[in-house]
PDB file of N, CA and C in Angstrom:
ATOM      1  N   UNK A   1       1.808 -29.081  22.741  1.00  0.00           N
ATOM      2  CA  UNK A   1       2.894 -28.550  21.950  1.00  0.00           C
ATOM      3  C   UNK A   1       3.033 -29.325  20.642  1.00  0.00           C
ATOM      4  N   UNK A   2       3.214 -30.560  20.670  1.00  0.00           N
ATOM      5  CA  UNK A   2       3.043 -31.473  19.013  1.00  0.00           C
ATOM      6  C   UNK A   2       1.875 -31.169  18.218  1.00  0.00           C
ATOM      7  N   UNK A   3       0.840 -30.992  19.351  1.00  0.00           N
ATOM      8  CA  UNK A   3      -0.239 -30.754  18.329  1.00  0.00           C
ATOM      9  C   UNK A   3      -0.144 -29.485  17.008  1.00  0.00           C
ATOM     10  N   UNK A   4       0.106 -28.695  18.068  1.00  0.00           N
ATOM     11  CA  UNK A   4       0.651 -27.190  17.326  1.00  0.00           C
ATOM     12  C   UNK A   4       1.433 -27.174  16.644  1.00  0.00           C
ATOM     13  N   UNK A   5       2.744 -28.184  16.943  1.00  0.00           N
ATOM     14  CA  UNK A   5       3.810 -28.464  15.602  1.00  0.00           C
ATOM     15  C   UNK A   5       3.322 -29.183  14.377  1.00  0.00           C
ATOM     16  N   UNK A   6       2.494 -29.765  14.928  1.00  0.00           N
ATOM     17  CA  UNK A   6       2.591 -31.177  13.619  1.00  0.00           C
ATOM     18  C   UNK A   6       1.165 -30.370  12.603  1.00  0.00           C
ATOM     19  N   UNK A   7      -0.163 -29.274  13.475  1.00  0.00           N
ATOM     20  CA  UNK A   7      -1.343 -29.619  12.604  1.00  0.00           C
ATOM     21  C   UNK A   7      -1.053 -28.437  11.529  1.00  0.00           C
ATOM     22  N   UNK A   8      -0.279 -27.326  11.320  1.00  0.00           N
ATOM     23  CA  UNK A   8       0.207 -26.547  10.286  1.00  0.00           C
ATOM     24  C   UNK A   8       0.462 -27.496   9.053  1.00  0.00           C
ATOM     25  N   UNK A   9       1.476 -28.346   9.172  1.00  0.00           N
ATOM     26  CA  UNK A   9       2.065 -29.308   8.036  1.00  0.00           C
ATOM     27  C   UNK A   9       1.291 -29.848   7.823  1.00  0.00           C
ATOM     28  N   UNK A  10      -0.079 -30.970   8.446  1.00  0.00           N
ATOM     29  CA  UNK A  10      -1.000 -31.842   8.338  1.00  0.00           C
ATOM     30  C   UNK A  10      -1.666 -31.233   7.569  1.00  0.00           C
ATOM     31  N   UNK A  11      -2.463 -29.864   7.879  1.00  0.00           N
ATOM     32  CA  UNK A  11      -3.353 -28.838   7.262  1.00  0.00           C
ATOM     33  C   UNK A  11      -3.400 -28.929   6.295  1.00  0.00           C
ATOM     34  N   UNK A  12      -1.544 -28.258   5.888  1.00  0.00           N
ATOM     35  CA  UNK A  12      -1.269 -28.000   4.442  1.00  0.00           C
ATOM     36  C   UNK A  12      -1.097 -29.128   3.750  1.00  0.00           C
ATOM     37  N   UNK A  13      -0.932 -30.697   3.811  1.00  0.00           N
ATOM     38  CA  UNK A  13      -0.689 -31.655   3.227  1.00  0.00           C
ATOM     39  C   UNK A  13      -2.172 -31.986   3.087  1.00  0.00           C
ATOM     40  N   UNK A  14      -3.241 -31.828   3.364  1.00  0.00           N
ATOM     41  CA  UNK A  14      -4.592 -32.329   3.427  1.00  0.00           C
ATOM     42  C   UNK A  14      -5.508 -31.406   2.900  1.00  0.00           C
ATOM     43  N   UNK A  15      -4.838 -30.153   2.421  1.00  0.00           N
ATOM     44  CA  UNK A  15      -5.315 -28.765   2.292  1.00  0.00           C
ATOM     45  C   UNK A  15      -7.014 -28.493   3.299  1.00  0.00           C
ATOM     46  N   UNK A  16      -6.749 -28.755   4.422  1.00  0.00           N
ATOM     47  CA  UNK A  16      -7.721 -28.639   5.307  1.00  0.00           C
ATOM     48  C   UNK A  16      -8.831 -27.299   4.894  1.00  0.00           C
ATOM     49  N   UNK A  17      -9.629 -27.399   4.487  1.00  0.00           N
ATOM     50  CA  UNK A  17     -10.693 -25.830   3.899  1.00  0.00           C
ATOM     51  C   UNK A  17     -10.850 -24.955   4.603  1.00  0.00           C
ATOM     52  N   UNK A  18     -10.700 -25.943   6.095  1.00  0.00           N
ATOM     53  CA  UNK A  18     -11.173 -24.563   7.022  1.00  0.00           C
ATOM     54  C   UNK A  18     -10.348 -23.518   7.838  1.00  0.00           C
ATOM     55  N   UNK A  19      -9.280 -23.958   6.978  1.00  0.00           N
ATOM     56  CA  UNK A  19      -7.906 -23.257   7.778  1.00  0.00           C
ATOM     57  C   UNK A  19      -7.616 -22.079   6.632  1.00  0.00           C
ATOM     58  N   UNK A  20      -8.490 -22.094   5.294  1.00  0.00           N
ATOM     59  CA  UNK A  20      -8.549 -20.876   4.143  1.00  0.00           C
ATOM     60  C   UNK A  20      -7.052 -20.709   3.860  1.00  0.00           C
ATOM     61  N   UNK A  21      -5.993 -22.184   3.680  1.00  0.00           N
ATOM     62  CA  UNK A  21      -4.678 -21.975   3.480  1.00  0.00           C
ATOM     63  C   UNK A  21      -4.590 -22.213   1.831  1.00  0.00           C
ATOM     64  N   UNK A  22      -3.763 -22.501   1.243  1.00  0.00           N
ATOM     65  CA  UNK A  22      -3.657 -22.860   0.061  1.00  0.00           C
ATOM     66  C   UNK A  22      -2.600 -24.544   0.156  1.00  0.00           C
ATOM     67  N   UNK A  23      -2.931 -25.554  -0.564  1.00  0.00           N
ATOM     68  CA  UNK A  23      -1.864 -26.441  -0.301  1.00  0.00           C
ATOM     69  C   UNK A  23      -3.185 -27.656  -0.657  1.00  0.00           C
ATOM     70  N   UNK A  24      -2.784 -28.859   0.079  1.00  0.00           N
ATOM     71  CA  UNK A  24      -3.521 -30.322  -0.261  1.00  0.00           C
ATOM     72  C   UNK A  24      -2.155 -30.962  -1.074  1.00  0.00           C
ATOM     73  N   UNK A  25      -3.330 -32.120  -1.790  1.00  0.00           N
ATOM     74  CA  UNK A  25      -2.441 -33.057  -2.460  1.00  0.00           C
ATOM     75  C   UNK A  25      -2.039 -32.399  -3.757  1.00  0.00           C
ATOM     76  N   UNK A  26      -1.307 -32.608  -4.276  1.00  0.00           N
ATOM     77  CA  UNK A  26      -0.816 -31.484  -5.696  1.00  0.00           C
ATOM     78  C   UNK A  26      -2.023 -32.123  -6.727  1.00  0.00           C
ATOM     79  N   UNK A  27      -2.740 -31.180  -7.503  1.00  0.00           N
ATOM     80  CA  UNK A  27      -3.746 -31.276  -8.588  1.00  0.00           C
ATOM     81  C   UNK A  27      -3.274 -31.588  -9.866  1.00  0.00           C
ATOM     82  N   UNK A  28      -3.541 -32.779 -10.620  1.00  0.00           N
ATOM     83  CA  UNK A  28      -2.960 -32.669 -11.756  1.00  0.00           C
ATOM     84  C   UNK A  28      -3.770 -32.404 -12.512  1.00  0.00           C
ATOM     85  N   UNK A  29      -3.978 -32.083 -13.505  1.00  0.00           N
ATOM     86  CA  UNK A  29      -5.081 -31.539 -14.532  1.00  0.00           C
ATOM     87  C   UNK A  29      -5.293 -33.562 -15.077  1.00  0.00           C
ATOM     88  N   UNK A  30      -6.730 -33.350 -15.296  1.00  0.00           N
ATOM     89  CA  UNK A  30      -7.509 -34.485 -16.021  1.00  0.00           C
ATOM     90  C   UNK A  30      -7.281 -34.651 -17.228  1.00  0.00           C
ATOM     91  N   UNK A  31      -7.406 -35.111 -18.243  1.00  0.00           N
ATOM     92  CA  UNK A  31      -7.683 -35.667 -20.146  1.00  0.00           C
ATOM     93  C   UNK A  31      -8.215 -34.636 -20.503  1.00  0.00           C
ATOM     94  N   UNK A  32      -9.435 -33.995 -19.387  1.00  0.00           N
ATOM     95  CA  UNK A  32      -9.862 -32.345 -20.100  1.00  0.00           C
ATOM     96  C   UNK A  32      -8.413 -31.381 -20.170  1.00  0.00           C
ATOM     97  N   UNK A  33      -7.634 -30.961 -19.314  1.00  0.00           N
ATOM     98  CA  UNK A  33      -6.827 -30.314 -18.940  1.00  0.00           C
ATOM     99  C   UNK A  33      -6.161 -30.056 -19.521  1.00  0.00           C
ATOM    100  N   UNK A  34      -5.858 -31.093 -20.975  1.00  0.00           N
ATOM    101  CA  UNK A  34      -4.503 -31.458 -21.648  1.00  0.00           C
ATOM    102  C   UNK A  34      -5.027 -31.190 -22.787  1.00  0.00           C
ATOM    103  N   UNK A  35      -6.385 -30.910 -23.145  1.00  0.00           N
ATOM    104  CA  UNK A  35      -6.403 -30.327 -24.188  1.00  0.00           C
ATOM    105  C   UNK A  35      -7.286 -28.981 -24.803  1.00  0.00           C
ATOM    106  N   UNK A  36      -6.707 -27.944 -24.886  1.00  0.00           N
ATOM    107  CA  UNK A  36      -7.520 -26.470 -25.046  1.00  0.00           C
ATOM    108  C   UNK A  36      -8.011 -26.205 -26.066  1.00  0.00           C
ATOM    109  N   UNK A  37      -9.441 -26.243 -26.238  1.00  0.00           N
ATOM    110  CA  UNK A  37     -10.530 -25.559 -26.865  1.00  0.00           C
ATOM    111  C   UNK A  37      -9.699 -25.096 -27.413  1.00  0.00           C
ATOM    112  N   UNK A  38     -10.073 -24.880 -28.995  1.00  0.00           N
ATOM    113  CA  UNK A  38      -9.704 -24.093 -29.746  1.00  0.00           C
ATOM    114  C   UNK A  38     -10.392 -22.547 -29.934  1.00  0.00           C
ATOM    115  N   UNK A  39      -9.727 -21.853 -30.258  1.00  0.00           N
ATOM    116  CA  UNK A  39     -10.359 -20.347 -29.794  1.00  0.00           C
ATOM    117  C   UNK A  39      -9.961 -19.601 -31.375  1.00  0.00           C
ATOM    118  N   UNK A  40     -10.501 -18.672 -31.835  1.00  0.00           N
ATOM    119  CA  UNK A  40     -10.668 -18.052 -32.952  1.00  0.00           C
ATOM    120  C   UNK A  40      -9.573 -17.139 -33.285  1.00  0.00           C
ATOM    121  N   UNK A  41      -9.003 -17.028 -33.685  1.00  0.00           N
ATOM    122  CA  UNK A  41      -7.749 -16.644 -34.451  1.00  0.00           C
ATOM    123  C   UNK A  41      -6.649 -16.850 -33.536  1.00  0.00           C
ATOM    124  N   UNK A  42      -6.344 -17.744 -32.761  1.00  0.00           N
ATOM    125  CA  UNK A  42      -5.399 -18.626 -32.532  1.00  0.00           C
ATOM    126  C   UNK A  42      -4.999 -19.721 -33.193  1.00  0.00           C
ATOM    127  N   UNK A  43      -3.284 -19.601 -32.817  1.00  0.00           N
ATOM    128  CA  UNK A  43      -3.042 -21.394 -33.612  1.00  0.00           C
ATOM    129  C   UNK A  43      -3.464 -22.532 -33.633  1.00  0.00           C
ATOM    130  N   UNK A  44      -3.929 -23.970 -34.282  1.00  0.00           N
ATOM    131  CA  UNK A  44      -4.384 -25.006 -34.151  1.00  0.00           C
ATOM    132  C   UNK A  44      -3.492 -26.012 -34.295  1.00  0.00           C
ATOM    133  N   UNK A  45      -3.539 -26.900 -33.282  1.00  0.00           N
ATOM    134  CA  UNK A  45      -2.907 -28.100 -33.550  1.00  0.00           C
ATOM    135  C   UNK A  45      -3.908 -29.307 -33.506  1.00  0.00           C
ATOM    136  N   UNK A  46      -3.553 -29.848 -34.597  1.00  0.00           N
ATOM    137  CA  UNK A  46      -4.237 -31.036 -34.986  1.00  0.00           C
ATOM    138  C   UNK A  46      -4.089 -32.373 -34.527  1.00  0.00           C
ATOM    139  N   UNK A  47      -4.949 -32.876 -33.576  1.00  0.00           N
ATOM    140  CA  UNK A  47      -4.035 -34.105 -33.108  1.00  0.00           C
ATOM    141  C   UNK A  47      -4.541 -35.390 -33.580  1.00  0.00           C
ATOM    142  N   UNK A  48      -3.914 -36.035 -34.358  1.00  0.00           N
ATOM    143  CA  UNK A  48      -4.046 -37.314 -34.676  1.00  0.00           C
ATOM    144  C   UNK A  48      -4.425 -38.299 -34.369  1.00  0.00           C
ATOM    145  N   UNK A  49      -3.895 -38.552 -33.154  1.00  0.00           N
ATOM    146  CA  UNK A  49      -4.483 -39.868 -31.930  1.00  0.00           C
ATOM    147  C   UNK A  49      -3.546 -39.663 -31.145  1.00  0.00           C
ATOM    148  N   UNK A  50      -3.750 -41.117 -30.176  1.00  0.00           N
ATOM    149  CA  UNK A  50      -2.512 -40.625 -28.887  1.00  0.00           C
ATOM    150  C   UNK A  50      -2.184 -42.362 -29.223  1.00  0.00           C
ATOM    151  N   UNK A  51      -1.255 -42.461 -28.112  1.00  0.00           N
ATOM    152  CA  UNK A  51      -0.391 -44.033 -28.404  1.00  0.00           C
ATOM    153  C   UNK A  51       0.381 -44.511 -26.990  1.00  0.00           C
ATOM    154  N   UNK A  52       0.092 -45.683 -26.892  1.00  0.00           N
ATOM    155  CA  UNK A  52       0.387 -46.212 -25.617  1.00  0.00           C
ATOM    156  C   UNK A  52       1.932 -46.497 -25.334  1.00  0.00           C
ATOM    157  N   UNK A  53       3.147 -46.447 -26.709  1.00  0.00           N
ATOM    158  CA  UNK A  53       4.122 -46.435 -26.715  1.00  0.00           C
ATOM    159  C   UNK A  53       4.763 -45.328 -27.672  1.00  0.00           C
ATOM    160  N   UNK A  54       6.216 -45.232 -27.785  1.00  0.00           N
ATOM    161  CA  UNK A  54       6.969 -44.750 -29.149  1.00  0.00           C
ATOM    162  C   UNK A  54       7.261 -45.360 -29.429  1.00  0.00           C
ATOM    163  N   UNK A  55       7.115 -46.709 -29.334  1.00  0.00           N
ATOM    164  CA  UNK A  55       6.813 -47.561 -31.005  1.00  0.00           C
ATOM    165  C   UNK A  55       5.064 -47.267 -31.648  1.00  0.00           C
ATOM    166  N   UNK A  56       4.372 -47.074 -30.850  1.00  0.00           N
ATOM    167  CA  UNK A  56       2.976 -47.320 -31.638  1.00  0.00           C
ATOM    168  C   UNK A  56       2.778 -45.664 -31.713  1.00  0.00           C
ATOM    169  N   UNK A  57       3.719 -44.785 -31.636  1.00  0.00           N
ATOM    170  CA  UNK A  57       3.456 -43.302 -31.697  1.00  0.00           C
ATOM    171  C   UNK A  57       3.994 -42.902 -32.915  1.00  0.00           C
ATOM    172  N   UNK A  58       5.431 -43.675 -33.011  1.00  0.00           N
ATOM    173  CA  UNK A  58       6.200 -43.468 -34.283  1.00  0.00           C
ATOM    174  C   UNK A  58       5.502 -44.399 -35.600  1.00  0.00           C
ATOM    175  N   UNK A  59       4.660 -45.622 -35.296  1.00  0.00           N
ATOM    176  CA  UNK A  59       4.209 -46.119 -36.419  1.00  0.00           C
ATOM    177  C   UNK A  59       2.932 -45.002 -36.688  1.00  0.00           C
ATOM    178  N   UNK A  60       2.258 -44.617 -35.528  1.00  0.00           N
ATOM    179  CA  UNK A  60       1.039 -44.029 -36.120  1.00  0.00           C
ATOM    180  C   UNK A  60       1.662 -42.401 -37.143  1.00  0.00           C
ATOM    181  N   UNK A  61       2.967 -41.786 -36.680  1.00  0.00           N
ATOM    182  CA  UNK A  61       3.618 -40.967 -37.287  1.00  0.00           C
ATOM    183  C   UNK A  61       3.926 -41.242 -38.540  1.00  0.00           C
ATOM    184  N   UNK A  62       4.276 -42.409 -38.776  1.00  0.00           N
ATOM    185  CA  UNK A  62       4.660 -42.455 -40.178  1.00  0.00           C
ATOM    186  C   UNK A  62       3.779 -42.775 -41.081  1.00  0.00           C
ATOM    187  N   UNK A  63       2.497 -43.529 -40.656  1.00  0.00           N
ATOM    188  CA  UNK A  63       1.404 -43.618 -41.110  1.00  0.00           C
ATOM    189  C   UNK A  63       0.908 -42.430 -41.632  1.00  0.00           C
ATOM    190  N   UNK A  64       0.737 -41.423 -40.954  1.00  0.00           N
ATOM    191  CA  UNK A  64       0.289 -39.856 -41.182  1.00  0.00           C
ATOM    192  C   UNK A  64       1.300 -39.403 -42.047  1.00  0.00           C
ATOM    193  N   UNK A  65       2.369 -39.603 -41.991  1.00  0.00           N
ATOM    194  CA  UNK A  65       3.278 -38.930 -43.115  1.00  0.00           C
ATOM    195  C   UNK A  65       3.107 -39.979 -44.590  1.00  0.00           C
ATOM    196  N   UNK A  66       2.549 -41.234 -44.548  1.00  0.00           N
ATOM    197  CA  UNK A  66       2.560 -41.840 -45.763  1.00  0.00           C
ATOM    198  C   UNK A  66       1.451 -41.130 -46.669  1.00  0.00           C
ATOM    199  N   UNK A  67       0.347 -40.441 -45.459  1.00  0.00           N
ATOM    200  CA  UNK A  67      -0.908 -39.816 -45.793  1.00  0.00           C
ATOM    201  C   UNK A  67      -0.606 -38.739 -47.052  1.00  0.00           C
ATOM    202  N   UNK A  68       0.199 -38.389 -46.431  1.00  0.00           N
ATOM    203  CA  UNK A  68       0.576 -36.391 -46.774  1.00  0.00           C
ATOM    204  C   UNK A  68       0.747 -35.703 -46.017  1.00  0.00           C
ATOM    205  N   UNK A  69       0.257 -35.847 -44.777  1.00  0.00           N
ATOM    206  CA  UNK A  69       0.085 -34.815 -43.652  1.00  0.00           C
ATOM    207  C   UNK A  69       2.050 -34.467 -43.536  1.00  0.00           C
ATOM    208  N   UNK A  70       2.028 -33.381 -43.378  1.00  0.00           N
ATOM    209  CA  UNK A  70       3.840 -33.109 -43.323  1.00  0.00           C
ATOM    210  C   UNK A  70       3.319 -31.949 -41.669  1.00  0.00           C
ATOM    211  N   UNK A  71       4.704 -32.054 -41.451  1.00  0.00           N
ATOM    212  CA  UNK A  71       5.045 -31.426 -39.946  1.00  0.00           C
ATOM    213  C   UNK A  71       4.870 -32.456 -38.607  1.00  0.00           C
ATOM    214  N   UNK A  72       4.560 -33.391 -38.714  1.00  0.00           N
ATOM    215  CA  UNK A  72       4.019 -34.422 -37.854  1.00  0.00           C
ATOM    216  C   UNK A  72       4.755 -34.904 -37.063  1.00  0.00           C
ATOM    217  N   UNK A  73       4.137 -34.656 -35.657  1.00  0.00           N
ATOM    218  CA  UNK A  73       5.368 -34.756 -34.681  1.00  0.00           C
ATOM    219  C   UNK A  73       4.632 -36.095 -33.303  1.00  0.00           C
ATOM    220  N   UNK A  74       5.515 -36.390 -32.134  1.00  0.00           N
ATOM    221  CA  UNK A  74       4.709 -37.492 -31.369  1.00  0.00           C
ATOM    222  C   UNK A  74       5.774 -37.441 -30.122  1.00  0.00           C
ATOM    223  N   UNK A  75       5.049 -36.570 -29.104  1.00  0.00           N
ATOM    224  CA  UNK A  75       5.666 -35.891 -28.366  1.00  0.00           C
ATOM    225  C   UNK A  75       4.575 -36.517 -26.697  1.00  0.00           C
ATOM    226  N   UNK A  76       5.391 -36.396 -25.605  1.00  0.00           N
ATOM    227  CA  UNK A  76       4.862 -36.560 -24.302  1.00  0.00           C
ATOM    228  C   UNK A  76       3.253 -35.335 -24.191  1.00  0.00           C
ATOM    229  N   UNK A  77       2.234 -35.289 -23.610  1.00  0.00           N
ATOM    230  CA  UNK A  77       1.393 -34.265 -24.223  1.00  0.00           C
ATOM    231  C   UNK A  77       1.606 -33.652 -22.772  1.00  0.00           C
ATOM    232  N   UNK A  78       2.055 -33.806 -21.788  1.00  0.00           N
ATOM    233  CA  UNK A  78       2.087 -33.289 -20.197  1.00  0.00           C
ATOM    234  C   UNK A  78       1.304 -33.845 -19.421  1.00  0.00           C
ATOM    235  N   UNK A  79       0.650 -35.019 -19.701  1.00  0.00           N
ATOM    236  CA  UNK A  79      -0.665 -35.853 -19.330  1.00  0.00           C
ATOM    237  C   UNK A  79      -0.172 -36.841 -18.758  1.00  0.00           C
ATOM    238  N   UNK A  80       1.288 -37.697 -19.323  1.00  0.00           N
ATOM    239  CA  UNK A  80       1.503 -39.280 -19.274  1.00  0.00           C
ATOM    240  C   UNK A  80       0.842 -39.620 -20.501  1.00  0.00           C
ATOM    241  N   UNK A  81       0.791 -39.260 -21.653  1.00  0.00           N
ATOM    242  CA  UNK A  81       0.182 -39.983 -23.228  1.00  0.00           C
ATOM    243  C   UNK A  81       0.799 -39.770 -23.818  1.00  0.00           C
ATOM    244  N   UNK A  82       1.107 -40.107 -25.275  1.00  0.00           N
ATOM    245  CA  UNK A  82       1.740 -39.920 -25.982  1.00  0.00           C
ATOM    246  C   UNK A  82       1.136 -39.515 -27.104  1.00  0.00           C
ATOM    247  N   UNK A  83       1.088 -37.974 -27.694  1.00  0.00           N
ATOM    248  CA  UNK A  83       0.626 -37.298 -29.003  1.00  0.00           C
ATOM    249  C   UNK A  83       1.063 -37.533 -30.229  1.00  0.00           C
ATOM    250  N   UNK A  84       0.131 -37.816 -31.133  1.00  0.00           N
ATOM    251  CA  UNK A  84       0.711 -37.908 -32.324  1.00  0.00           C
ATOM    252  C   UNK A  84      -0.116 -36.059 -32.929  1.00  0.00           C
ATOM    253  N   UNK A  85       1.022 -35.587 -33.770  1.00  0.00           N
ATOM    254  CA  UNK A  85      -0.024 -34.245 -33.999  1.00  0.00           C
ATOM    255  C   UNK A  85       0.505 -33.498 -34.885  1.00  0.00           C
ATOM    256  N   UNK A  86      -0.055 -32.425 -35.457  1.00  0.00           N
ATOM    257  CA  UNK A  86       0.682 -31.359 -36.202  1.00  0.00           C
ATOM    258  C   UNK A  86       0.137 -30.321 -35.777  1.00  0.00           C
ATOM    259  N   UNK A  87       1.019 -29.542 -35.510  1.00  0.00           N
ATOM    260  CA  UNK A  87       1.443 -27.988 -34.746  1.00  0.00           C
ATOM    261  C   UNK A  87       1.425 -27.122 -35.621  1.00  0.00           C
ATOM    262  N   UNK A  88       1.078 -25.716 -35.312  1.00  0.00           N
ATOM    263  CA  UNK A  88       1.040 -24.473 -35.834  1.00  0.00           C
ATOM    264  C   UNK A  88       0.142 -24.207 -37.019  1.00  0.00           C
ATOM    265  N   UNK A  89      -0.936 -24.753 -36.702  1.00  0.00           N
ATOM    266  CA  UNK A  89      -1.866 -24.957 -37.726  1.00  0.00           C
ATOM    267  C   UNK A  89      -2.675 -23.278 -37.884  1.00  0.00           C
ATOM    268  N   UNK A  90      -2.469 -22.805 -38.822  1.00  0.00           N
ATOM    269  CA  UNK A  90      -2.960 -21.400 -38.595  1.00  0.00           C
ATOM    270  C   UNK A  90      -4.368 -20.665 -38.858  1.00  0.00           C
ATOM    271  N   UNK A  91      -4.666 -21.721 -39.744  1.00  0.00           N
ATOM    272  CA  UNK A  91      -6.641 -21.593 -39.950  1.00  0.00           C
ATOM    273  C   UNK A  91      -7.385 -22.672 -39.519  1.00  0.00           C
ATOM    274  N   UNK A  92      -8.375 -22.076 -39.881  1.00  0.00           N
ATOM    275  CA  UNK A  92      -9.521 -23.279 -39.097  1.00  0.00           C
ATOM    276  C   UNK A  92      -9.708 -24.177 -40.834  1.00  0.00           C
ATOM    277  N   UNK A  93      -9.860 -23.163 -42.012  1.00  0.00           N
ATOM    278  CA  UNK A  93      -9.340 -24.478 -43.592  1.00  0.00           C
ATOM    279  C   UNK A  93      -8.366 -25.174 -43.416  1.00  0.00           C
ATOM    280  N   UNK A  94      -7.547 -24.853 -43.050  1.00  0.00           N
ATOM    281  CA  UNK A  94      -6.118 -25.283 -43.017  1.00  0.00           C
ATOM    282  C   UNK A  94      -6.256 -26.617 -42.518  1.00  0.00           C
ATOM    283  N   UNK A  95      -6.971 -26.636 -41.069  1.00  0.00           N
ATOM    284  CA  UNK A  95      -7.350 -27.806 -40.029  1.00  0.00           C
ATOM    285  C   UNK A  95      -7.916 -28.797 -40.799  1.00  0.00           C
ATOM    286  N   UNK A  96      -9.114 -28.338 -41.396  1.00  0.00           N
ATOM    287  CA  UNK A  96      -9.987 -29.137 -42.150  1.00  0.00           C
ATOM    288  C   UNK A  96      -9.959 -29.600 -42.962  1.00  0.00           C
ATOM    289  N   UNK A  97      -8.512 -29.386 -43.584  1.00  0.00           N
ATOM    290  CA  UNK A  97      -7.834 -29.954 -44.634  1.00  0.00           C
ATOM    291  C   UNK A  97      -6.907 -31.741 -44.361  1.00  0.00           C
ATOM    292  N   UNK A  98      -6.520 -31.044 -43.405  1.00  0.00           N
ATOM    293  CA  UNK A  98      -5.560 -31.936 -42.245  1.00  0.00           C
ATOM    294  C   UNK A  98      -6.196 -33.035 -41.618  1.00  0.00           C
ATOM    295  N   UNK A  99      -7.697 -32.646 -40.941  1.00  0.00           N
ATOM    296  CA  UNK A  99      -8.634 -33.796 -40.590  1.00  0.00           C
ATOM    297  C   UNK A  99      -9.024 -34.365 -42.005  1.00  0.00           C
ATOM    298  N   UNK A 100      -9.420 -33.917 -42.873  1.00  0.00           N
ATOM    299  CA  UNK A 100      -9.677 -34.896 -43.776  1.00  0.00           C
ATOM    300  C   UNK A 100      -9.004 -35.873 -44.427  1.00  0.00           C
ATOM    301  N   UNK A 101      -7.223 -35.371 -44.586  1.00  0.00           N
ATOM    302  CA  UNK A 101      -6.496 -36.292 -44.930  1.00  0.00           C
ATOM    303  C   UNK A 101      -6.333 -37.597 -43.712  1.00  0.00           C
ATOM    304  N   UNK A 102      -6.337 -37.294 -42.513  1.00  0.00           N
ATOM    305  CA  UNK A 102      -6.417 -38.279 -41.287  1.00  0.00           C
ATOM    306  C   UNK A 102      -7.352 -39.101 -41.430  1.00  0.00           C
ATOM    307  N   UNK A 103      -8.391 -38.741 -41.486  1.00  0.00           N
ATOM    308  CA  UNK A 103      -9.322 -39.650 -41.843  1.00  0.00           C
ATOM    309  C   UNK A 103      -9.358 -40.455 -42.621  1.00  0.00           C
ATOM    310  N   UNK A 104      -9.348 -40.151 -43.896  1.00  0.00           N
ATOM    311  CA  UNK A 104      -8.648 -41.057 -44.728  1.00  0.00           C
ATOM    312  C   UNK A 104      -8.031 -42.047 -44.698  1.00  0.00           C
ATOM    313  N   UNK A 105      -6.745 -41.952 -43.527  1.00  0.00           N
ATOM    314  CA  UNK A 105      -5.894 -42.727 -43.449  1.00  0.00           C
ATOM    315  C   UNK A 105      -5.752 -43.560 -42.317  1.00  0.00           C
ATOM    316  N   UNK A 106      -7.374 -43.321 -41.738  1.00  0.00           N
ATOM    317  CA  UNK A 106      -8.412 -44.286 -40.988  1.00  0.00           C
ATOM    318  C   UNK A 106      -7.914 -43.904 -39.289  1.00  0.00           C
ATOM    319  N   UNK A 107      -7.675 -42.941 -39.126  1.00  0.00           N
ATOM    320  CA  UNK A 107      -6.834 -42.268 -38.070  1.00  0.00           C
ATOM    321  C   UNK A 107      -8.342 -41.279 -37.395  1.00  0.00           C
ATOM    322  N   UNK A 108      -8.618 -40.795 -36.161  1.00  0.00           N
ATOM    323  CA  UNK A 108      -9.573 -39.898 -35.253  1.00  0.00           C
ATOM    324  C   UNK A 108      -9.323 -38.449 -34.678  1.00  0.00           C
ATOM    325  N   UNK A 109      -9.099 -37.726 -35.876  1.00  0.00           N
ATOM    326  CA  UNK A 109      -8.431 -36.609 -35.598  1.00  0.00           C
ATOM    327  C   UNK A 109      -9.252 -35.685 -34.681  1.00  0.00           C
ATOM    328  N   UNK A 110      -8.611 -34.850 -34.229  1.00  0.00           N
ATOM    329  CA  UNK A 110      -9.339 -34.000 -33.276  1.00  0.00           C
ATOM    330  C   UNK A 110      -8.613 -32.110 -33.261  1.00  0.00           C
ATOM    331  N   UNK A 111      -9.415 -31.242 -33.262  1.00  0.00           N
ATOM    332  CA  UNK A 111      -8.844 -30.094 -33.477  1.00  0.00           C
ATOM    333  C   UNK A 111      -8.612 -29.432 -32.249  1.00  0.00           C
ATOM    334  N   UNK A 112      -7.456 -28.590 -31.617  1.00  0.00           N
ATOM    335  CA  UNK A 112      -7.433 -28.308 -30.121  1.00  0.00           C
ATOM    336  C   UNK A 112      -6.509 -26.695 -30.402  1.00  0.00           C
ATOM    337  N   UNK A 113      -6.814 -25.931 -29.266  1.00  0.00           N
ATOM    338  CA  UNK A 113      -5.765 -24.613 -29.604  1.00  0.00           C
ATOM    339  C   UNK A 113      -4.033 -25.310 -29.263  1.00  0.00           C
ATOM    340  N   UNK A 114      -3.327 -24.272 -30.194  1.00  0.00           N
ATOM    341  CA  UNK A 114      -1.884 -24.743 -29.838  1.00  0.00           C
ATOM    342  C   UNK A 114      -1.238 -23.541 -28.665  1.00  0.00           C
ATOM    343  N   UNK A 115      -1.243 -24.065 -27.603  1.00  0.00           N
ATOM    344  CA  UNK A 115      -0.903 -23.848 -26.609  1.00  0.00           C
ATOM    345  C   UNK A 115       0.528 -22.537 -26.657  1.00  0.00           C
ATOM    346  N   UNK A 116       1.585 -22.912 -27.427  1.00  0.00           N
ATOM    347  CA  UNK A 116       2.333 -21.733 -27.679  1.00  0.00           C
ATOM    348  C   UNK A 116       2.354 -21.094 -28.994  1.00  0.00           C
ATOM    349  N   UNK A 117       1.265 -21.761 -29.656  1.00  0.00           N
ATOM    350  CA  UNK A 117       1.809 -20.679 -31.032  1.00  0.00           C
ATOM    351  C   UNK A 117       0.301 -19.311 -31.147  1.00  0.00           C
TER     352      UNK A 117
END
């Protein structure tokens, strides 16, 4: 009788394969996960770098704004990191405009789709 009580819950906490249930340990998405390919006439967000605090998120922010770069934001990314970035980037010139000023300002920009725009 315990057995039968307890191996349903066990199953689903272990997501056992051969029981074809749905469940296990909860999946969090990886460093890939957190950031989407950019795709062709979708929005771009430009991300700057990431930062181990909001102090070193807000200095790398203002750094980018001493650049030129305007809209620049430094937000949780859903990962546990901290984004430094600019959002709603609407061309792929536009981007390449944006990485070049980063660079510049000795910063590793990276181009990714923007997730809601």
């Amino acid at each position: 009788m315990l057995l039968g009580v307890l191996s349903h819950p066990l199953s689903m906490l272990t997501g056992y394969s051969g029981s074809g249930m749905p469940g296990g340990w909860t999946r969090f998405p990886g460093m890939d996960g957190c950031a989407l390919a950019p795709v062709e006439g979708a929005n771009l967000r430009v991300v700057l770098g990431y930062a181990d605090s909001y102090p070193a998120a807000t200095a790398m922010r203002e750094r980018a704004r001493a650049a030129g770069l305007h809209g620049v934001e430094a937000n949780q990314d859903g990962c546990g990191r901290l984004r430094v970035y600019v959002d709603d980037v609407p061309t792929t010139e536009a981007a390449r405009t944006l990485l070049g000023r980063a660079r510049s300002a000795g910063m590793k920009p990276t181009v990714e789709r923007d997730p809601d725009g």
